[in-house]
PDB file of N, CA and C in Angstrom:
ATOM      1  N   UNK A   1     -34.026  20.380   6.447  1.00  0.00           N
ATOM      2  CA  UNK A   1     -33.771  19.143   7.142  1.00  0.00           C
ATOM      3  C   UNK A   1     -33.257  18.070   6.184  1.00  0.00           C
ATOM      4  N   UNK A   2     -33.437  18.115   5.073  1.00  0.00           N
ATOM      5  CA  UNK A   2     -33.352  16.923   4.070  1.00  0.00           C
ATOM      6  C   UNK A   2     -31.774  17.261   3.922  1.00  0.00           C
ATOM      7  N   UNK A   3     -31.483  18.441   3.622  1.00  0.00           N
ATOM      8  CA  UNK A   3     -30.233  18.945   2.757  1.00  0.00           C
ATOM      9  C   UNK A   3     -29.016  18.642   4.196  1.00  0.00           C
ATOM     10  N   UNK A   4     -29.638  18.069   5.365  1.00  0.00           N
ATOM     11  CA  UNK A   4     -28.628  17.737   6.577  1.00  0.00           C
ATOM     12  C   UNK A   4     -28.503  16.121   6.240  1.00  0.00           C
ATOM     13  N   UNK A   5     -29.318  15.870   6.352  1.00  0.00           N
ATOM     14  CA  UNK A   5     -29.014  14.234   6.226  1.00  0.00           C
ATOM     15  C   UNK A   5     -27.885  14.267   5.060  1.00  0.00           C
ATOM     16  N   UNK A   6     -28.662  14.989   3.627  1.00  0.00           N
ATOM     17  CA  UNK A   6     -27.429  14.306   2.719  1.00  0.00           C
ATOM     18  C   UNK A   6     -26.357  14.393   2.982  1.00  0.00           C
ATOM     19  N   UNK A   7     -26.132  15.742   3.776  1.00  0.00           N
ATOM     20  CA  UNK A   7     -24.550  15.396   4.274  1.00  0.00           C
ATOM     21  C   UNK A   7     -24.120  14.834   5.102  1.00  0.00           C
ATOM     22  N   UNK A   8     -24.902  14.287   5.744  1.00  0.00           N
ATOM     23  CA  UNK A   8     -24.801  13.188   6.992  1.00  0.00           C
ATOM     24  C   UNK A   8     -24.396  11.847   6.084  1.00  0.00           C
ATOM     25  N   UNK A   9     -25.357  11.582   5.257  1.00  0.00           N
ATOM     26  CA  UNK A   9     -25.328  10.758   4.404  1.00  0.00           C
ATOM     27  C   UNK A   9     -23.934  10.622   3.633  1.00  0.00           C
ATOM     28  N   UNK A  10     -23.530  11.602   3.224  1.00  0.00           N
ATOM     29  CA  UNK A  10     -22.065  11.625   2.315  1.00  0.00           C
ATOM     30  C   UNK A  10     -20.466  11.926   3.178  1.00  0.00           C
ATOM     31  N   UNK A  11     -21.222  11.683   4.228  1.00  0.00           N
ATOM     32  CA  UNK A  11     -20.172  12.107   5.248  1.00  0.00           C
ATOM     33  C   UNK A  11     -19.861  10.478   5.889  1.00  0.00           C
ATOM     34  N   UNK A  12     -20.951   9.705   5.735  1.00  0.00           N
ATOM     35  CA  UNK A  12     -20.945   8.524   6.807  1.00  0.00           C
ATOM     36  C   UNK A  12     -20.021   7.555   5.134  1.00  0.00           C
ATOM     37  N   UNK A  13     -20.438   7.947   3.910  1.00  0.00           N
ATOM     38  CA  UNK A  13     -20.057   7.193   2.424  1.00  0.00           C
ATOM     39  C   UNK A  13     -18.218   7.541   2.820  1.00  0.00           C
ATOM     40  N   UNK A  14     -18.254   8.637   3.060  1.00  0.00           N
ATOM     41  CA  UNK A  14     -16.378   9.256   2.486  1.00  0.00           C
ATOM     42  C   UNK A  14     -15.935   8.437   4.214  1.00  0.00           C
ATOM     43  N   UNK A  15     -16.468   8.256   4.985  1.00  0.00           N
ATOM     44  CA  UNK A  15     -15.874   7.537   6.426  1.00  0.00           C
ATOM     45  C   UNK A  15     -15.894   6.394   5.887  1.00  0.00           C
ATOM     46  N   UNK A  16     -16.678   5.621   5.292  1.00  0.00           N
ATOM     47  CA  UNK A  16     -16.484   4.148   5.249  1.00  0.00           C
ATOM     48  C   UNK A  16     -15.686   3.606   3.892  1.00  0.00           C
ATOM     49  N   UNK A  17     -15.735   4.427   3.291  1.00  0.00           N
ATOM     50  CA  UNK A  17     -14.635   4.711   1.648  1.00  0.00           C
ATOM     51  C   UNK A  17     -13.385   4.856   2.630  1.00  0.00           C
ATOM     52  N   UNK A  18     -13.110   5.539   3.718  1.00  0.00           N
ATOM     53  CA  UNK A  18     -12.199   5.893   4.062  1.00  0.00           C
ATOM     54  C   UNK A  18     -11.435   5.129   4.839  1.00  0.00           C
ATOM     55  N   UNK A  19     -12.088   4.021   5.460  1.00  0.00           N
ATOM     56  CA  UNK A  19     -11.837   3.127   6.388  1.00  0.00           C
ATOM     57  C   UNK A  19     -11.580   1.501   5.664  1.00  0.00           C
ATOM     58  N   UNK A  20     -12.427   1.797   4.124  1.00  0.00           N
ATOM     59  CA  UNK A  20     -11.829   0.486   3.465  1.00  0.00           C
ATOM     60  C   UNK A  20     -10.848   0.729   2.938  1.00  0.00           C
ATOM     61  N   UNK A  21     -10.225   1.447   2.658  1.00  0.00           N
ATOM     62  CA  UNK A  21      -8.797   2.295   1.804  1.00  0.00           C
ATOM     63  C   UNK A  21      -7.632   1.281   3.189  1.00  0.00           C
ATOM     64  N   UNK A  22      -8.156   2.258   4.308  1.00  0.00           N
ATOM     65  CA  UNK A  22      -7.255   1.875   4.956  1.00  0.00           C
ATOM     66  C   UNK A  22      -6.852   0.358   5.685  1.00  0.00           C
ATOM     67  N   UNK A  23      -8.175  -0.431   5.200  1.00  0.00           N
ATOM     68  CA  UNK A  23      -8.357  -1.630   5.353  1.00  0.00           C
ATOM     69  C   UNK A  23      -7.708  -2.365   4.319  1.00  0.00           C
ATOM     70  N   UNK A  24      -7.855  -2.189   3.194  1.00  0.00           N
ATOM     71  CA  UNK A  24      -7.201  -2.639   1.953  1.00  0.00           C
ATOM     72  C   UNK A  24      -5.629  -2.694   2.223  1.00  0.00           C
ATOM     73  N   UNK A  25      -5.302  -1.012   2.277  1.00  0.00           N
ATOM     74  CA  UNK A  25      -3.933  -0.910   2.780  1.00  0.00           C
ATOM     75  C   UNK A  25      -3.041  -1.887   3.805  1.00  0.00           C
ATOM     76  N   UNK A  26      -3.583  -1.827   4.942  1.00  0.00           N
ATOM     77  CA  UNK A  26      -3.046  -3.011   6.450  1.00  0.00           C
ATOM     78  C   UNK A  26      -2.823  -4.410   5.961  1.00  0.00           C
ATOM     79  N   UNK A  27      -4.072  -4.785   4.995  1.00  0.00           N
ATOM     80  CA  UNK A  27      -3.894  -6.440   4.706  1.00  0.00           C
ATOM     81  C   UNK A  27      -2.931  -6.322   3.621  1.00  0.00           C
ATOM     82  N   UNK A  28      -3.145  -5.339   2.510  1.00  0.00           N
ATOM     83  CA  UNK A  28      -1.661  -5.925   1.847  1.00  0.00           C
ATOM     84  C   UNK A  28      -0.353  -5.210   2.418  1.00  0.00           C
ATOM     85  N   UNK A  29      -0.094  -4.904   3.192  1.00  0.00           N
ATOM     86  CA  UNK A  29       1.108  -4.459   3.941  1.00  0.00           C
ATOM     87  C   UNK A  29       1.265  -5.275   4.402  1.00  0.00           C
ATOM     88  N   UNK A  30       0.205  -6.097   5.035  1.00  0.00           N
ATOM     89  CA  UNK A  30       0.748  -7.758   5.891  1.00  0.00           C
ATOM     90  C   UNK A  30       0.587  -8.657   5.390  1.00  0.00           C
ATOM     91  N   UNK A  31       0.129  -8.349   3.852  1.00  0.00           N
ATOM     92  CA  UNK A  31       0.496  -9.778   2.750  1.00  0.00           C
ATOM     93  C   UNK A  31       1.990  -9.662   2.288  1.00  0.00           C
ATOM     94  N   UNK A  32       1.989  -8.471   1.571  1.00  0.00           N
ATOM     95  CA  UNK A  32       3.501  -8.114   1.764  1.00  0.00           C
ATOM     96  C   UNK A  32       5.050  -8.971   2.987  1.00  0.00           C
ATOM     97  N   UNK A  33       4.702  -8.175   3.728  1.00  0.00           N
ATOM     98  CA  UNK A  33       5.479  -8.541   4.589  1.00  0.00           C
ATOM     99  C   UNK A  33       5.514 -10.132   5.379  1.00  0.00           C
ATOM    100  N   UNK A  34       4.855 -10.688   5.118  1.00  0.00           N
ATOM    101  CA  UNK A  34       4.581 -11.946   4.783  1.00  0.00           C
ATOM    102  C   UNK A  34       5.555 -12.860   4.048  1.00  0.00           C
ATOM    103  N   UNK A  35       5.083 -12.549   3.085  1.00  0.00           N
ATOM    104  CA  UNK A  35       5.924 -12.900   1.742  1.00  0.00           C
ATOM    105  C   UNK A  35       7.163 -12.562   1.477  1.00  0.00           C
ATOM    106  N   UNK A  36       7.363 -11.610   2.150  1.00  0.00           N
ATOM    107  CA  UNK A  36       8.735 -10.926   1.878  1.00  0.00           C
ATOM    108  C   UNK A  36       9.985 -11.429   3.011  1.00  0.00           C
ATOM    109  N   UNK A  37       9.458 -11.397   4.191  1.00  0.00           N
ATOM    110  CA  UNK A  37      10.013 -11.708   5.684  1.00  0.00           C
ATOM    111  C   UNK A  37       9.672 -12.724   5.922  1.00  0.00           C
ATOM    112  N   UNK A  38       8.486 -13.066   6.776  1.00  0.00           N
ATOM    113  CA  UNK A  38       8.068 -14.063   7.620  1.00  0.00           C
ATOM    114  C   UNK A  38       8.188 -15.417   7.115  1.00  0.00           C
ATOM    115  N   UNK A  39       7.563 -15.550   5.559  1.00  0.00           N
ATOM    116  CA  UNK A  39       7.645 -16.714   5.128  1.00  0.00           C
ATOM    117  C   UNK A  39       9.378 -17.807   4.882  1.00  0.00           C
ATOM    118  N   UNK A  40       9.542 -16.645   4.792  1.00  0.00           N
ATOM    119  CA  UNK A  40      11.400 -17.023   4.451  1.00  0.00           C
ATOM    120  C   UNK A  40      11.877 -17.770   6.304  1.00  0.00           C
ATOM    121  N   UNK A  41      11.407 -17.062   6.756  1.00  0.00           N
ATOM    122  CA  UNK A  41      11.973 -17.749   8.502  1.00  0.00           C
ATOM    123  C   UNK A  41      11.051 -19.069   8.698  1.00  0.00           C
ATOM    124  N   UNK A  42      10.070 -19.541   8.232  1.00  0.00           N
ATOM    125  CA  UNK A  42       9.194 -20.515   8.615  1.00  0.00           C
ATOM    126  C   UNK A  42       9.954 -22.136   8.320  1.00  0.00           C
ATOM    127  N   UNK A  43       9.849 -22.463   8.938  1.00  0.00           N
ATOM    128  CA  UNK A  43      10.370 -23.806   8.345  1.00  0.00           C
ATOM    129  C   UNK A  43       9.551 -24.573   6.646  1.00  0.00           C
ATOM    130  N   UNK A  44      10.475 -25.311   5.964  1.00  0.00           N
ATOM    131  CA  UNK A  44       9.406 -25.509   4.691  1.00  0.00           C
ATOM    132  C   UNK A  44       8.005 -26.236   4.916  1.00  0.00           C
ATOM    133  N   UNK A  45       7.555 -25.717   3.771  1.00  0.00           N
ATOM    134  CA  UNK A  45       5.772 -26.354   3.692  1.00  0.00           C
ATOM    135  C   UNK A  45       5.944 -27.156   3.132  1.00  0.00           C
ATOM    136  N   UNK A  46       4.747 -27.824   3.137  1.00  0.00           N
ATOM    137  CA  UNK A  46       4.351 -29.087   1.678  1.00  0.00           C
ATOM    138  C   UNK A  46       3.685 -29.025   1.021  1.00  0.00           C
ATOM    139  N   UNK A  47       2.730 -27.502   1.464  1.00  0.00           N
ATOM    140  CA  UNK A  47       1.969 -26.859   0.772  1.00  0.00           C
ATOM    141  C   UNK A  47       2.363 -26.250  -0.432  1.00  0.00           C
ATOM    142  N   UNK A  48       2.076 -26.268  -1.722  1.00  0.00           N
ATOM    143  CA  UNK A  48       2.728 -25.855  -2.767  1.00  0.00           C
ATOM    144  C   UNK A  48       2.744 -24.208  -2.808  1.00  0.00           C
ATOM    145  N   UNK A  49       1.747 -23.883  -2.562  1.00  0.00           N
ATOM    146  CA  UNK A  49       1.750 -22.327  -2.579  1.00  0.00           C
ATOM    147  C   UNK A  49       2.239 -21.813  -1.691  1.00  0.00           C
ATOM    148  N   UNK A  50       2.416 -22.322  -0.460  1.00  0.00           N
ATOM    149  CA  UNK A  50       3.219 -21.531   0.705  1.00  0.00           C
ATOM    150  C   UNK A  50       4.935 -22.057   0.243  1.00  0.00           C
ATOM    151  N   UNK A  51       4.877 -23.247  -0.233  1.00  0.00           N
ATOM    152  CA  UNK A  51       6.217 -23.344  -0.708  1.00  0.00           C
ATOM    153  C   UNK A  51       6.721 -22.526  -1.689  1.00  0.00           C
ATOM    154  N   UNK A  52       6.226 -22.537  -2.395  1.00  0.00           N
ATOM    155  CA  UNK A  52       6.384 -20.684  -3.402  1.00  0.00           C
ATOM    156  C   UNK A  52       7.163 -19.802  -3.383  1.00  0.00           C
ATOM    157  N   UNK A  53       5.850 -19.743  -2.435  1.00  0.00           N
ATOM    158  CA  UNK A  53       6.076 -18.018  -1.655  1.00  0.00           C
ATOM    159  C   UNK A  53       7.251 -18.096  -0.722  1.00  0.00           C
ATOM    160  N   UNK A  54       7.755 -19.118  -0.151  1.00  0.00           N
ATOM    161  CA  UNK A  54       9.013 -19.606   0.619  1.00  0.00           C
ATOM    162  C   UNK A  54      10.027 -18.755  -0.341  1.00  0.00           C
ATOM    163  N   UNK A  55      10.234 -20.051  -1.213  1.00  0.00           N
ATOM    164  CA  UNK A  55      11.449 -20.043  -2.398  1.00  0.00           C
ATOM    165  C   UNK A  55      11.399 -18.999  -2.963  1.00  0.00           C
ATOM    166  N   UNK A  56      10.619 -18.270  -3.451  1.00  0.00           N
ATOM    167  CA  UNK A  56      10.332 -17.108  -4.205  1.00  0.00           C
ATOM    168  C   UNK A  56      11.450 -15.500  -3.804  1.00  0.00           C
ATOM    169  N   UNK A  57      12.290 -15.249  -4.581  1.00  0.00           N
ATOM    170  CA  UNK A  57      13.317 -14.061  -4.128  1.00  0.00           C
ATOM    171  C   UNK A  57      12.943 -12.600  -4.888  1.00  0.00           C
ATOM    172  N   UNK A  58      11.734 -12.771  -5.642  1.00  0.00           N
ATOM    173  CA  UNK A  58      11.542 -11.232  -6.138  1.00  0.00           C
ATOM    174  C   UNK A  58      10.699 -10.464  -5.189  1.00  0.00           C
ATOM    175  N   UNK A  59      10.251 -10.658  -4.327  1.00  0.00           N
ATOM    176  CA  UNK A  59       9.136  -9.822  -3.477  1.00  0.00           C
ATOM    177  C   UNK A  59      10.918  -8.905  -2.141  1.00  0.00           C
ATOM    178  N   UNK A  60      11.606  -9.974  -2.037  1.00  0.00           N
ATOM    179  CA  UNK A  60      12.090  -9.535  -0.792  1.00  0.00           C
ATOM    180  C   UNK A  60      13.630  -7.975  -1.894  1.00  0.00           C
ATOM    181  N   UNK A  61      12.861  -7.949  -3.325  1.00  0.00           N
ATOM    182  CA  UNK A  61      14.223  -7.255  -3.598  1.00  0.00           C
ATOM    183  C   UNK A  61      13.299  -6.007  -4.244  1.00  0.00           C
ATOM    184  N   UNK A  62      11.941  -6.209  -3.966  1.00  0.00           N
ATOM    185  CA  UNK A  62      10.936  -5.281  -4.465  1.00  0.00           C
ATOM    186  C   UNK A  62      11.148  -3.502  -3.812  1.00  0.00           C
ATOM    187  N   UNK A  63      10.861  -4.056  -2.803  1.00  0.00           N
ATOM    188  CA  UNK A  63      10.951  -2.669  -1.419  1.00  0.00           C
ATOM    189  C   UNK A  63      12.410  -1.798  -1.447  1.00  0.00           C
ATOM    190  N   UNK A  64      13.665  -2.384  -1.744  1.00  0.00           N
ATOM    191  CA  UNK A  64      14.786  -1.819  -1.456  1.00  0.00           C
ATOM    192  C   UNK A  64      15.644  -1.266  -3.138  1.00  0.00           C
ATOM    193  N   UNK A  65      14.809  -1.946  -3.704  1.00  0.00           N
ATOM    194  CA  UNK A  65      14.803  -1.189  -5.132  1.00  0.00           C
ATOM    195  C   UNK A  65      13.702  -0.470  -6.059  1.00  0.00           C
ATOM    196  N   UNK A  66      12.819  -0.366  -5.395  1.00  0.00           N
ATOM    197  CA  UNK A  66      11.746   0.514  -5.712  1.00  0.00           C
ATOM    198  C   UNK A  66      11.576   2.027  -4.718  1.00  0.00           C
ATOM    199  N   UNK A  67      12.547   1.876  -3.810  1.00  0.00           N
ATOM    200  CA  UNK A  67      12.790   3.052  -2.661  1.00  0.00           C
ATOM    201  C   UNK A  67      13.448   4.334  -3.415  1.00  0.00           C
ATOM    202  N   UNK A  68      14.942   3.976  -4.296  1.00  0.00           N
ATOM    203  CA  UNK A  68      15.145   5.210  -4.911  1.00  0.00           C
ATOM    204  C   UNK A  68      14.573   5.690  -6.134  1.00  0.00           C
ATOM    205  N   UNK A  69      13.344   4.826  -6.721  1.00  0.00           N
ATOM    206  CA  UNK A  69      12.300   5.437  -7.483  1.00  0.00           C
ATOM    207  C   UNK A  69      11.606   6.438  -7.002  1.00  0.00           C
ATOM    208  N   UNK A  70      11.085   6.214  -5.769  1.00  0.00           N
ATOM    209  CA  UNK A  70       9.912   6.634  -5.009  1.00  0.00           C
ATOM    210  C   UNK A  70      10.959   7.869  -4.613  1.00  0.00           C
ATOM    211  N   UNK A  71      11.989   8.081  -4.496  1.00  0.00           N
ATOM    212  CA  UNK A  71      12.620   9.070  -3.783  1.00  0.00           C
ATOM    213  C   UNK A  71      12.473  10.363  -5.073  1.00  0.00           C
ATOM    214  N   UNK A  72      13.228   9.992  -6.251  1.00  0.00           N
ATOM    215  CA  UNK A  72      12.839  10.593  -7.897  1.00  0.00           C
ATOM    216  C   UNK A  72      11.306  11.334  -7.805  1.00  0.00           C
ATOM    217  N   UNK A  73      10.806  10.477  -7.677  1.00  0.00           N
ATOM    218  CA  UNK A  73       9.008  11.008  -8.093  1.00  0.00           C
ATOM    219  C   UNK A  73       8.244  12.001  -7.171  1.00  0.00           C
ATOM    220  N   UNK A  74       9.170  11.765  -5.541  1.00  0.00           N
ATOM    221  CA  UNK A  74       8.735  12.828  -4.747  1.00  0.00           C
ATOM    222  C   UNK A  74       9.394  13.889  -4.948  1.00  0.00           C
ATOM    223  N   UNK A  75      10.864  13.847  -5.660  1.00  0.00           N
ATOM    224  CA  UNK A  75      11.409  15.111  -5.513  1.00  0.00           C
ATOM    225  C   UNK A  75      10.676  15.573  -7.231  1.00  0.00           C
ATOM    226  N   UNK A  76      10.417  14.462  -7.951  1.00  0.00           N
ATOM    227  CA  UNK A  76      10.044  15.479  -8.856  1.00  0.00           C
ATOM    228  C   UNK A  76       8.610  16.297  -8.668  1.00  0.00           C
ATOM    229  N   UNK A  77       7.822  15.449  -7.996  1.00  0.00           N
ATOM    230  CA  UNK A  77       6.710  15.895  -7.808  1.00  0.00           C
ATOM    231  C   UNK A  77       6.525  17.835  -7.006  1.00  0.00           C
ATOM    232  N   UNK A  78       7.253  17.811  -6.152  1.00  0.00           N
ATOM    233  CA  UNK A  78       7.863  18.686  -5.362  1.00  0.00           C
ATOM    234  C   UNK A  78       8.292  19.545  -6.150  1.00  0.00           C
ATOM    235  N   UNK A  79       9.151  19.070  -7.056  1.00  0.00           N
ATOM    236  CA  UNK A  79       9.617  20.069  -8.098  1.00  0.00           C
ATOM    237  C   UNK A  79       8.831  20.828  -9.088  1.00  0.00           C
ATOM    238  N   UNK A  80       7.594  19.745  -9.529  1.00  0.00           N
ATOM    239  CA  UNK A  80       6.693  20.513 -10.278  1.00  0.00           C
ATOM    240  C   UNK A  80       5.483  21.624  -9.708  1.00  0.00           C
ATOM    241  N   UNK A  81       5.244  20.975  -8.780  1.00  0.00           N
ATOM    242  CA  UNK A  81       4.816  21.863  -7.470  1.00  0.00           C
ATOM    243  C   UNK A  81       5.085  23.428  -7.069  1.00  0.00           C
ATOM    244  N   UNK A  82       6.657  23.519  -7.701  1.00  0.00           N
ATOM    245  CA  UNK A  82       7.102  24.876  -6.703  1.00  0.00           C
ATOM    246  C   UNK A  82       7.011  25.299  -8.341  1.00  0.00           C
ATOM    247  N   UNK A  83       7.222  24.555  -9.315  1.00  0.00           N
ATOM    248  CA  UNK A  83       7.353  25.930 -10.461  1.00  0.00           C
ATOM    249  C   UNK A  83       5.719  26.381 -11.163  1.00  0.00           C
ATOM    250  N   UNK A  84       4.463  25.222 -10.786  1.00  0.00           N
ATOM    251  CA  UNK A  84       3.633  25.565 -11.225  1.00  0.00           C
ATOM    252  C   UNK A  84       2.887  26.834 -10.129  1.00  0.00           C
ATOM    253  N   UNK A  85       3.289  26.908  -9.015  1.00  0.00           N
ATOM    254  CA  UNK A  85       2.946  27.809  -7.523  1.00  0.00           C
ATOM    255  C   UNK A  85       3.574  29.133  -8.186  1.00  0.00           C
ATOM    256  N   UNK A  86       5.347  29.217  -8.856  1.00  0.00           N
ATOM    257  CA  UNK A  86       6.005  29.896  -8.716  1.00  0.00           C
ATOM    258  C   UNK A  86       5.475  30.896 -10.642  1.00  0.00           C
ATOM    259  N   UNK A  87       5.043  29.829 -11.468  1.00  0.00           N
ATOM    260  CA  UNK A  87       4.756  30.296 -12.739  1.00  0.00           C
ATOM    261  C   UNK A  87       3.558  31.692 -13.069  1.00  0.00           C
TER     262      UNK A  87
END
């Protein structure tokens, strides 16, 4: 009976590990996109930090030049994949 709980127990840890991952993830995807999009359409602040983040042009050139990195690393990844399977 004990040796059920713990896995009850480590089962309920890896769900809620699992659910802040994906919590973490959503808010900075919509801090992101924020910053990148939305803020740029808003009319200006007077707020200094939202004014910033207004004016600010490195976030919106982040995503469309970090895309054919990410494209490299999957194919290499992929690549190392089939020769360590294939070795």
């Amino acid at each position: 009976m004990v040796r059920s709980q713990s896995n009850s127990s480590a089962a309920g840890r890896a769900t809620f590990w699992g659910w802040f991952f994906i919590l973490i993830g959503c808010v900075s995807f919509l801090g992101f996109f924020f910053a990148a999009i939305v803020s740029k359409l808003l009319p200006l602040s007077e707020n200094p930090i939202i004014s910033a983040v207004q004016q600010d042009r490195y976030y919106c050139f982040l995503v469309p030049l970090t895309l054919p990195i990410l494209i490299v690393a999957v194919y290499f990844h992929w690549l190392s994949m089939k020769l360590f399977k294939h070795a």
